[in-house]
Protein backbone atom coordinates (compact mmCIF):
# COMPACT_ATOMS: atom_id res chain seq x y z
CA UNK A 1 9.46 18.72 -5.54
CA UNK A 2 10.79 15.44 -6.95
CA UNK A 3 12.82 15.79 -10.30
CA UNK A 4 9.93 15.31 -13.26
CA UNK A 5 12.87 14.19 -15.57
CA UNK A 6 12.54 10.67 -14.21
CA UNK A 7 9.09 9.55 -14.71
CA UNK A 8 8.09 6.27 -12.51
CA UNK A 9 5.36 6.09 -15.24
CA UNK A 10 7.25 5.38 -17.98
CA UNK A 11 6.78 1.53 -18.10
CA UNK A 12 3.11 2.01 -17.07
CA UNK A 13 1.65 1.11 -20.54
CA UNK A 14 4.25 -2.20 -20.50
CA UNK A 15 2.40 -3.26 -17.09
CA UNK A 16 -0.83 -3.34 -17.87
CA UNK A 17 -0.42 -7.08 -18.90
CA UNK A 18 0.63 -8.05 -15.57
CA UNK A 19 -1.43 -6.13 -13.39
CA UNK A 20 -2.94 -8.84 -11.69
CA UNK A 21 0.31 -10.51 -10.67
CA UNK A 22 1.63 -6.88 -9.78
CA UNK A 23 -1.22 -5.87 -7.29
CA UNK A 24 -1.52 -9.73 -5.87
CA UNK A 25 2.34 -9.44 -5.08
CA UNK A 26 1.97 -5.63 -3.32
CA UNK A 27 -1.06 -6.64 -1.55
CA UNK A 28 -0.12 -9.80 0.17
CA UNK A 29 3.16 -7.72 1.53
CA UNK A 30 5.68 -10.00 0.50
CA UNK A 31 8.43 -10.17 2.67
CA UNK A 32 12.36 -9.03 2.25
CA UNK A 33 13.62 -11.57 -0.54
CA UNK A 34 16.75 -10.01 -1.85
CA UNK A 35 18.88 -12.72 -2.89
CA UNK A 36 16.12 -15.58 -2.36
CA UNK A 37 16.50 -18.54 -4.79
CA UNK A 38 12.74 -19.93 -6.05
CA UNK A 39 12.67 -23.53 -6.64
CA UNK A 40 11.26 -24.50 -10.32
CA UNK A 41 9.49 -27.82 -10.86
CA UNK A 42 10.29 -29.80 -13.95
CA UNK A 43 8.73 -32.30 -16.09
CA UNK A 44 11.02 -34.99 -14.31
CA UNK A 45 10.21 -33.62 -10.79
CA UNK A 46 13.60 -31.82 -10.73
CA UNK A 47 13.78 -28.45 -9.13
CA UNK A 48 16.16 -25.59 -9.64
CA UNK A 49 16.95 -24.84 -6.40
CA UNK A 50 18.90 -21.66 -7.68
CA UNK A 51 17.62 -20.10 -9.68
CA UNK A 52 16.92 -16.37 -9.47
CA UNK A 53 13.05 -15.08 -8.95
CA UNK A 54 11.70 -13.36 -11.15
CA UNK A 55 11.35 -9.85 -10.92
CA UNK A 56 8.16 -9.09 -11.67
CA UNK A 57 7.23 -11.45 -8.88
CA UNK A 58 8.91 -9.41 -6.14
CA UNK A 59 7.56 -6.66 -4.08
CA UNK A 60 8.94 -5.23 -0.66
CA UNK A 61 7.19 -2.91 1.65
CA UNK A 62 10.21 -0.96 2.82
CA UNK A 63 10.17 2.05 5.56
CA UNK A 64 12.71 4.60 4.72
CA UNK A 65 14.01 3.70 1.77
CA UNK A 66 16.82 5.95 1.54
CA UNK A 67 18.52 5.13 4.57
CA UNK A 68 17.48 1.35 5.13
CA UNK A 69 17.81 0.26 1.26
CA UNK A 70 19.92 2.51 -0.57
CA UNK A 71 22.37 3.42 1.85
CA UNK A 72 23.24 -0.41 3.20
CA UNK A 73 22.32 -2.55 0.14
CA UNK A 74 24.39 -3.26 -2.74
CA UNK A 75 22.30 -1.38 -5.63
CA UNK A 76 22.92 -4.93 -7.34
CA UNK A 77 20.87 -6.64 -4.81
CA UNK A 78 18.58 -3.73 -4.63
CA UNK A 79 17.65 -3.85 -8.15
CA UNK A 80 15.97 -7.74 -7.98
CA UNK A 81 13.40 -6.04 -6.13
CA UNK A 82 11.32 -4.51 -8.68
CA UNK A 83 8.30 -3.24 -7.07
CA UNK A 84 7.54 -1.09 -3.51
CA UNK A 85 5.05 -0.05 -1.66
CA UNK A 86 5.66 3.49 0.03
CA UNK A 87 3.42 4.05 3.38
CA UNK A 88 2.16 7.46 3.26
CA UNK A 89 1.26 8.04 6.49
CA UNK A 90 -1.51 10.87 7.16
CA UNK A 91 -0.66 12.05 10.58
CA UNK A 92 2.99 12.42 9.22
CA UNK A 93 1.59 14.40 5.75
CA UNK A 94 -1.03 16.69 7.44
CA UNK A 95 -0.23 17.53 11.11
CA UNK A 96 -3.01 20.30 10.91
CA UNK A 97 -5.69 20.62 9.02
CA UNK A 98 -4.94 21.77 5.59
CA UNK A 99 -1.24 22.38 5.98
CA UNK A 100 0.80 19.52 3.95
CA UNK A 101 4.42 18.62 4.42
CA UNK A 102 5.55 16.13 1.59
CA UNK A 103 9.23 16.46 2.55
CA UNK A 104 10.14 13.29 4.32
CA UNK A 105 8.58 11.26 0.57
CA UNK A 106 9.60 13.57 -1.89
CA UNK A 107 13.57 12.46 -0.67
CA UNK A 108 11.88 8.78 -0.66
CA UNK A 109 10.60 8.39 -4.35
CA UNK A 110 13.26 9.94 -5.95
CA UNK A 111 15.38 7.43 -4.53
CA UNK A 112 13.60 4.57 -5.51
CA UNK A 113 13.16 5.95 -9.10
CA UNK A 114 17.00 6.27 -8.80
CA UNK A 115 17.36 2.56 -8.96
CA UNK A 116 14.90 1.96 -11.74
CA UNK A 117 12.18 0.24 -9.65
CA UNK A 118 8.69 0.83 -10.86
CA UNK A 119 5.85 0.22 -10.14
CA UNK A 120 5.47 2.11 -6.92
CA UNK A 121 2.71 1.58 -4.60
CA UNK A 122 1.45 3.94 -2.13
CA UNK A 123 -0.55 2.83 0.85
CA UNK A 124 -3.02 5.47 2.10
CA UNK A 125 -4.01 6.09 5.48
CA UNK A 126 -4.03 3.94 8.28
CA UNK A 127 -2.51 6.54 10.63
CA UNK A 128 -5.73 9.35 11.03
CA UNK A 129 -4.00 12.37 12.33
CA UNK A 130 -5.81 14.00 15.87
CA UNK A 131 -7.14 16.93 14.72
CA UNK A 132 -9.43 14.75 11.81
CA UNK A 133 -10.20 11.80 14.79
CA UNK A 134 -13.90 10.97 15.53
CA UNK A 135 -14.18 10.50 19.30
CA UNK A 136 -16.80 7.89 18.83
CA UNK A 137 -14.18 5.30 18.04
CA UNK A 138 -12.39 6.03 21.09
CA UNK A 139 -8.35 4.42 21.71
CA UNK A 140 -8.91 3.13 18.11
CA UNK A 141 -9.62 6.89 16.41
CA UNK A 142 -6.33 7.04 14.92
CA UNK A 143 -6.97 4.50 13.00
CA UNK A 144 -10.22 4.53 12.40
CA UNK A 145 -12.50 6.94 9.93
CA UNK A 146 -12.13 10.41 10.44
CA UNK A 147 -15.04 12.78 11.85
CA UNK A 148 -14.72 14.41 8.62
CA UNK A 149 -14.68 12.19 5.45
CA UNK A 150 -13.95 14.91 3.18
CA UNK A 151 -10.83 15.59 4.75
CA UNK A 152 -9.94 12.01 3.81
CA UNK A 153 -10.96 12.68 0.42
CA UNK A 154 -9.07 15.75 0.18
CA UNK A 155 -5.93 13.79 1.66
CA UNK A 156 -6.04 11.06 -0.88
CA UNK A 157 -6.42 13.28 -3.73
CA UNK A 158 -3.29 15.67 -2.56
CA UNK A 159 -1.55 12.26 -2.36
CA UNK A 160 -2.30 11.56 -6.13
CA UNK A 161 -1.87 14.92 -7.56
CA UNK A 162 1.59 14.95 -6.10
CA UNK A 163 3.05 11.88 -7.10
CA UNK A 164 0.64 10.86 -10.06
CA UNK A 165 3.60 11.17 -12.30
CA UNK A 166 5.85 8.74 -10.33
CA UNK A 167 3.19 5.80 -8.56
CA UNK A 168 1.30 3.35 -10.52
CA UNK A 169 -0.91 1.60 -7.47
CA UNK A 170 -2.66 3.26 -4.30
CA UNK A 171 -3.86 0.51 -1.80
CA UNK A 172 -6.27 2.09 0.37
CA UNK A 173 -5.70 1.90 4.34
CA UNK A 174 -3.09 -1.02 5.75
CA UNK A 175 -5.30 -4.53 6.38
CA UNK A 176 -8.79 -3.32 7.32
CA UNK A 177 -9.62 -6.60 8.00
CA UNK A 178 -8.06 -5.80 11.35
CA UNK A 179 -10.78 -4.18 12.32
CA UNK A 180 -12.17 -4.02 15.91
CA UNK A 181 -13.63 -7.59 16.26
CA UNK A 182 -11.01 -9.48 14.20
CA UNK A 183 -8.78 -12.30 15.48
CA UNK A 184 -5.97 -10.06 15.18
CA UNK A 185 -7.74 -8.20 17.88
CA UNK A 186 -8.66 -11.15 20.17
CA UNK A 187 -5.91 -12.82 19.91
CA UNK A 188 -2.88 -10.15 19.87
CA UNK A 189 -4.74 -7.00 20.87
CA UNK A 190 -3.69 -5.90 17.00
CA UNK A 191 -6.15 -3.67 15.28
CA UNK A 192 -5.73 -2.02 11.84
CA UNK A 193 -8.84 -0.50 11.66
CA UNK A 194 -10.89 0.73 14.19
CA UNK A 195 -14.86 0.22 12.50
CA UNK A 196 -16.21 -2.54 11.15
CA UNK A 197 -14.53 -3.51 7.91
CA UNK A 198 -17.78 -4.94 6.56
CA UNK A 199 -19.88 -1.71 7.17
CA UNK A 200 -17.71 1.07 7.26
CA UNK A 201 -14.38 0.42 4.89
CA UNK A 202 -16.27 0.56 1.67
CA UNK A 203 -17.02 4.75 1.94
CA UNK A 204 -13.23 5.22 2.68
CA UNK A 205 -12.80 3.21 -0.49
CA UNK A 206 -15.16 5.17 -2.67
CA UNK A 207 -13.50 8.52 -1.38
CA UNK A 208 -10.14 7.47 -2.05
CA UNK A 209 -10.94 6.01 -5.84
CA UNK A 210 -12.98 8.83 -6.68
CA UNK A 211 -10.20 11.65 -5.24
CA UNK A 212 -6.93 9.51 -6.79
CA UNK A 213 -8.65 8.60 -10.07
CA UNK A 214 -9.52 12.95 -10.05
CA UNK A 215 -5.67 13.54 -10.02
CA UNK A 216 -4.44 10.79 -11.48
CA UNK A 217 -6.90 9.41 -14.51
CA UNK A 218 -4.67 6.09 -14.89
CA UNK A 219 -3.93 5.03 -11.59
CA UNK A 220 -4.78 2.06 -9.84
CA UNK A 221 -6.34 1.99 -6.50
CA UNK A 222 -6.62 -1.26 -5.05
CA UNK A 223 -8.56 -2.67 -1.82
CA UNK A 224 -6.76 -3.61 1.37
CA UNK A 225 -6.83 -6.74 2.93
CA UNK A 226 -10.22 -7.55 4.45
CA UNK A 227 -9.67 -11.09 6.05
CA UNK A 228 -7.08 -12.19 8.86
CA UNK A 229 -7.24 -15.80 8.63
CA UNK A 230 -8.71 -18.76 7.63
CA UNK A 231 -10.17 -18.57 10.56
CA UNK A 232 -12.03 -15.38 9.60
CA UNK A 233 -13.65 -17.43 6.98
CA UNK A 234 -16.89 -18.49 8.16
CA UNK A 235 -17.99 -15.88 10.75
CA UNK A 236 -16.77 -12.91 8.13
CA UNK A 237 -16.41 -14.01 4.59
CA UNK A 238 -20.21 -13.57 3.44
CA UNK A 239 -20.12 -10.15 4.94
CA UNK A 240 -17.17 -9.14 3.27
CA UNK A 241 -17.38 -10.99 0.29
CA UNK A 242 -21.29 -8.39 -0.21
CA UNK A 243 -18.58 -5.62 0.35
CA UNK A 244 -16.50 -6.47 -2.17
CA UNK A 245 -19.29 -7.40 -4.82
């Protein structure tokens, strides 16, 4: 179990101001910018070509934490990254059904905690594990909705009754906008999600808000990315845009 003396929620109350910038920063999956200078405009058209982001503006999505962040970055440089997004990947969690091994993130969070960076976000899903495919979707089951959509439910609220205490956000499956028909798909044989964003994203969505917000009253689950690209736009933006109303 991770160490409860070390609450990632502590500063929870103190975010609630900047939610908006928070989950808009996690979302988008801003890239590694340790060290990056941000240039400021001023009144005269000058810009500050060095000076330091701020950290409230800074997210990174890193995989394995421990070993790729804290054991070859200077915690210095570490600590201008503020905010990160922990993958929790389902095949990894539940290999069969019902039996849950958290050991690989409860070495993860405590280690980010560690260095004082909060708020965490967790990204649900994305990898199905076999036992909980639906052969329907065929090569694209494993990331696709499972044959069971309690079992999904059941994951995501395991998820949030685990690490409640420690995460602030849960994004809900990794760009579903890469679904089966996207330009990800045509044009790099990418897919993210194996349905049909606009028709069959939204129930995984409901499950997962209804099972976090069960476990964990005050967190925030936010929806994954639903478009590609611009150009997305007109063939998919009126379908998605009635999903997200």
């Amino acid at each position: 179990m991770i160490d409860g003396s070390r609450s990632g929620k502590r500063g929870k109350a103190a975010w609630r101001c900047g939610t908006c910038a928070v989950i808009l920063c996690a979302a988008l999956l801003l890239t590694p910018m340790i060290g990056v200078g941000i240039s400021a405009g001023t009144s005269g058209g000058a810009t500050a070509a060095s000076a330091v982001a701020d950290g409230t503006l800074l997210g990174l999505d890193v995989r394995d934490y421990a070993d790729n962040m804290a054991a070859k970055v200077p915690l210095a440089e570490r600590q201008q990254i503020r905010h990160y997004k922990v993958i929790v990947f389902w095949n990894a969690v539940e290999r069969r059904d019902g039996v849950f091994d958290w050991t690989y993130y409860d070495n993860q969070i405590p280690q980010i905690l560690a260095d004082a960076a909060e708020p965490i976000m967790m990204l649900l899903g994305s990898s199905v594990p076999a036992w909980a495919h639906d052969p329907a979707y065929g090569d694209n089951a494993w990331v696709a909705p499972p044959r069971d959509l309690s079992k999904w439910y059941r994951f995501c609220g395991e998820v949030a009754k685990r690490y409640g205490d420690y995460v602030d956000f849960y994004e809900v499956w990794n760009e579903p906008g890469w679904d089966r028909d996207s330009a990800a798909q045509q044009i790099h044989g990418v897919v993210h999600f194996g349905g049909q964003v606009e028709t069959e994203y939204l129930p995984l969505l409901q499950l997962a808000h209804a099972a976090v917000k069960e476990k964990d009253p005050t967190g925030q689950v936010i929806c994954g990315a639903l478009l590609y690209g611009i150009r997305q736009l007109q063939r998919k933006s009126r379908r998605t845009g009635t999903l997200v109303r």
